[in-house]
N, C-alpha and C. Protein backbone atom coordinates (compact mmCIF):
# COMPACT_ATOMS: atom_id res chain seq x y z
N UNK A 1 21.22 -110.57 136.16
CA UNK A 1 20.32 -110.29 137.25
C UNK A 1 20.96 -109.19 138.09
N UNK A 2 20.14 -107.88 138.67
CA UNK A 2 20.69 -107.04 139.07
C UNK A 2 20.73 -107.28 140.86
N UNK A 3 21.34 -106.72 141.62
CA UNK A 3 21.27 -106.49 142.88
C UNK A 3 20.65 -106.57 143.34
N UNK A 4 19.58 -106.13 143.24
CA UNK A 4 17.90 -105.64 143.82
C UNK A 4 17.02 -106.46 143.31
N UNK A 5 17.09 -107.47 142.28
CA UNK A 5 16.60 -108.46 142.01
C UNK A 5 16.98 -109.47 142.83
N UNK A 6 17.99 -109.63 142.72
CA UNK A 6 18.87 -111.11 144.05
C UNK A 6 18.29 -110.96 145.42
N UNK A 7 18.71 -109.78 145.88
CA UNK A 7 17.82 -109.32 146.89
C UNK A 7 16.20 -109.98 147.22
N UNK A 8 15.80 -109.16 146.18
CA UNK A 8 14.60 -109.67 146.35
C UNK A 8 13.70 -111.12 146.51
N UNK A 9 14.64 -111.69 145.79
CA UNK A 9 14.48 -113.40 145.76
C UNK A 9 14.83 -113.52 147.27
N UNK A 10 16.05 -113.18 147.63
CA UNK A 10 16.81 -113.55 149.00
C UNK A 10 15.59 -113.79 149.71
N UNK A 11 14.54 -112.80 149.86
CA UNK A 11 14.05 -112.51 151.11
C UNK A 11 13.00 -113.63 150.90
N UNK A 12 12.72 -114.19 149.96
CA UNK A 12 12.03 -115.69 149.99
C UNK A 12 12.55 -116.43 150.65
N UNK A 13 13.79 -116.76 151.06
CA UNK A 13 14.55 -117.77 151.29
C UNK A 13 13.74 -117.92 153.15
N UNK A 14 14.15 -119.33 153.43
CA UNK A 14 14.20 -119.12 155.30
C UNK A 14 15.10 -118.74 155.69
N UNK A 15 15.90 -117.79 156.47
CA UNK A 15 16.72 -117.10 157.27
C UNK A 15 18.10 -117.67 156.95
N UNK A 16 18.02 -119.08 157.37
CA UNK A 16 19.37 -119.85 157.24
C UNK A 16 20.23 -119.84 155.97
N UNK A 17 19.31 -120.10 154.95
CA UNK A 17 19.47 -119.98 153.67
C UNK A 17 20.09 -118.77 153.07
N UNK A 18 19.42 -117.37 153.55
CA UNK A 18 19.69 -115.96 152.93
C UNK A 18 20.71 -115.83 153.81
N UNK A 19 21.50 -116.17 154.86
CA UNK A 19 22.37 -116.36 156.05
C UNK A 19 23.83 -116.86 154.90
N UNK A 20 23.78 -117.86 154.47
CA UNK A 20 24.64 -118.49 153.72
C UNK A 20 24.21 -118.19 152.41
N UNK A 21 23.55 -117.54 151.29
CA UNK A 21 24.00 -116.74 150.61
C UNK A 21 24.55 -115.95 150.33
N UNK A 22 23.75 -114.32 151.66
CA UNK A 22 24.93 -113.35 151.59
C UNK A 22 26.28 -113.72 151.99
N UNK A 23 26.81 -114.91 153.24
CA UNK A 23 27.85 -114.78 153.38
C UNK A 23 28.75 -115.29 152.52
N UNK A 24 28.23 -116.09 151.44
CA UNK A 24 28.83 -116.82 150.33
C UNK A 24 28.80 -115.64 149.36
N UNK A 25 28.44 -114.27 149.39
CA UNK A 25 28.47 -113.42 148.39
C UNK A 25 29.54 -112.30 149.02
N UNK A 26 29.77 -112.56 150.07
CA UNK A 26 31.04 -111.41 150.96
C UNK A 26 32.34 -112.27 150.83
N UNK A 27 32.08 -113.44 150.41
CA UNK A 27 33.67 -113.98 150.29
C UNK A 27 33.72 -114.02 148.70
N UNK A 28 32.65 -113.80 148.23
CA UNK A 28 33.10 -113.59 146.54
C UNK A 28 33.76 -112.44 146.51
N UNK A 29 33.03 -111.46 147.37
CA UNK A 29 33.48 -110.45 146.58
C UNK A 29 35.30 -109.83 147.85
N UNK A 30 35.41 -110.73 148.52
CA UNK A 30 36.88 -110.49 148.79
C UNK A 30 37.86 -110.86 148.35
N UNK A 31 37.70 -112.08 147.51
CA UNK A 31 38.37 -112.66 146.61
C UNK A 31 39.20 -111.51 145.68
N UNK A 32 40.51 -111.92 145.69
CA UNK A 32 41.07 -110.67 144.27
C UNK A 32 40.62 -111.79 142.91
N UNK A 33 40.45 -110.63 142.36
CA UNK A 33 39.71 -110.81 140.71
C UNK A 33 41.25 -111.36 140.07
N UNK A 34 41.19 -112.01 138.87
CA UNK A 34 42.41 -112.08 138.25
C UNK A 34 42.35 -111.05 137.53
N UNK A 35 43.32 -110.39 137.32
CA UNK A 35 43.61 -109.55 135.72
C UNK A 35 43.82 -110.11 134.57
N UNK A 36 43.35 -109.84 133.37
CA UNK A 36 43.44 -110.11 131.91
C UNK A 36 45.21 -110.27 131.72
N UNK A 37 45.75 -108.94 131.78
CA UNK A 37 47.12 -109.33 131.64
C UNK A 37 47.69 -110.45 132.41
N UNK A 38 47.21 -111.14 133.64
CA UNK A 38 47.55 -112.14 134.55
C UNK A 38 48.15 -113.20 133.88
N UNK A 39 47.34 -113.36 132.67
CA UNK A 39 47.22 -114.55 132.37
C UNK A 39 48.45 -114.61 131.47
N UNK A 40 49.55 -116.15 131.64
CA UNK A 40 50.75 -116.33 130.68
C UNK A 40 50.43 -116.78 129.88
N UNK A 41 51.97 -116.06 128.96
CA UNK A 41 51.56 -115.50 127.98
C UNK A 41 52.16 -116.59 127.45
N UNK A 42 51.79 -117.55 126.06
CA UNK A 42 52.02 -118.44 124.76
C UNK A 42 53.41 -117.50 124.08
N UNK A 43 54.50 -118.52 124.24
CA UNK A 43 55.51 -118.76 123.46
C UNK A 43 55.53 -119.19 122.35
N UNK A 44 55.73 -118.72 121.13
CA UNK A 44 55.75 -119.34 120.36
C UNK A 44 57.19 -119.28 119.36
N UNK A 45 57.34 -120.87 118.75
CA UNK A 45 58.32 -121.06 118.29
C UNK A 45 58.89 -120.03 117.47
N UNK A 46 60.20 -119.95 117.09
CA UNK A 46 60.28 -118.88 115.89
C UNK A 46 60.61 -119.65 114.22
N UNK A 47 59.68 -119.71 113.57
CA UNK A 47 59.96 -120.88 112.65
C UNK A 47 61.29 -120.41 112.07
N UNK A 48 60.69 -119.07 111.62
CA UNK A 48 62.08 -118.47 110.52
C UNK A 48 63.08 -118.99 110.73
N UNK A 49 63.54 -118.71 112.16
CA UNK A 49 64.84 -119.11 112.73
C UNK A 49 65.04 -120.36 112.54
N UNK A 50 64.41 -121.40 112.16
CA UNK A 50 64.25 -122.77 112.50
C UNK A 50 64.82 -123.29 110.93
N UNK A 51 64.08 -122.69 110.25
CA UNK A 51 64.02 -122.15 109.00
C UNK A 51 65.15 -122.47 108.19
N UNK A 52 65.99 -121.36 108.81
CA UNK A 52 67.09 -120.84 108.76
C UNK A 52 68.93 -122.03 109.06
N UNK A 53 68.54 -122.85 110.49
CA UNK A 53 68.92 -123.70 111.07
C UNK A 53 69.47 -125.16 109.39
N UNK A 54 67.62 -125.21 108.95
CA UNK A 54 68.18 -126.00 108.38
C UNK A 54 68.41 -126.38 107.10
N UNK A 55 67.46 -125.17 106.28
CA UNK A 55 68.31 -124.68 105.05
C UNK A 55 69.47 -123.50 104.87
N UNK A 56 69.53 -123.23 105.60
CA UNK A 56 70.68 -122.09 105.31
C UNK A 56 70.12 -121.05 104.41
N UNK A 57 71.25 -120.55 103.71
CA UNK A 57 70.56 -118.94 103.13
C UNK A 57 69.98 -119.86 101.76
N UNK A 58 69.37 -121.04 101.49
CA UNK A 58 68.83 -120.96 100.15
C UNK A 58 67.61 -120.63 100.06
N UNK A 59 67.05 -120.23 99.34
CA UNK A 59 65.77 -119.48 98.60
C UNK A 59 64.45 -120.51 98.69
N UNK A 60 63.89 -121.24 99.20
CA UNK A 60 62.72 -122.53 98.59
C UNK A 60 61.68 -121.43 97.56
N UNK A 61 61.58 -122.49 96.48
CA UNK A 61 60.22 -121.95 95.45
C UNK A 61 59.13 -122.18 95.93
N UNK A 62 58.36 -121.03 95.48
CA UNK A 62 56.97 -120.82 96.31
C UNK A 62 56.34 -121.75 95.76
N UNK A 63 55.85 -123.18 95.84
CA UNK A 63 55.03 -123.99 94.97
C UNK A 63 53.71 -123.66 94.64
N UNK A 64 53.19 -122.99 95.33
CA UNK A 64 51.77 -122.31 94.87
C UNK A 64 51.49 -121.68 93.87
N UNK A 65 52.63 -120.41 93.70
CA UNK A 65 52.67 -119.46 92.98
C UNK A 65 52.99 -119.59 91.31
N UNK A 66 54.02 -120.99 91.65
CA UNK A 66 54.69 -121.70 90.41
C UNK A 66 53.14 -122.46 89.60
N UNK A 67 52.64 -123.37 90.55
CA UNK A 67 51.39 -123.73 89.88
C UNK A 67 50.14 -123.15 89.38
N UNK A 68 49.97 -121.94 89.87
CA UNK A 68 49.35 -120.86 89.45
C UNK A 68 49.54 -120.46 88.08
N UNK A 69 51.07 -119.97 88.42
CA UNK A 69 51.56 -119.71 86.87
C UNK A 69 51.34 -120.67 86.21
N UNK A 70 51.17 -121.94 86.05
CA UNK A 70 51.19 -123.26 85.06
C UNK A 70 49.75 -123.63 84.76
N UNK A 71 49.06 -123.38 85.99
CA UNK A 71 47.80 -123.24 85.35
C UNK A 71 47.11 -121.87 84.91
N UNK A 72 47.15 -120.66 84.74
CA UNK A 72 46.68 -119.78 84.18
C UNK A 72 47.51 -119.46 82.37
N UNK A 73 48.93 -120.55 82.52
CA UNK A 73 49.46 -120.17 81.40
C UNK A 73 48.85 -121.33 80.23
């Protein structure tokens, strides 16, 4: 709904009413907006590292890839 539409409704209102709209629309708009970047930011674990913690340098077999091979062979 545009400006001039709101408006226009407004002036239906009884006095009191369009009184406490606009002024309920001057404290919206003094309000600071949040910013997009505002918002914190999700940590996320680092598996690898985790990974790493508790197998050490061994290799795990890809089980997918192995069954793949077993079923296409």
């Amino acid at each position: 709904m545009s400006a001039a539409e709101l408006l226009k409704h407004a002036r239906g209102l009884p006095r009191g009413e369009r009184q406490k709209l606009l002024s309920g629309l001057l404290t919206l708009e003094e309000q600071p907006e949040k910013s997009v970047g505002a918002e914190k930011r999700v940590k996320w674990p680092d598996v690898e590292a985790r990974a790493r913690r508790i197998f050490g340098k061994r290799v795990m077999p890809n089980l997918v890839l192995m069954e793949r091979e077993e079923a296409s062979a």
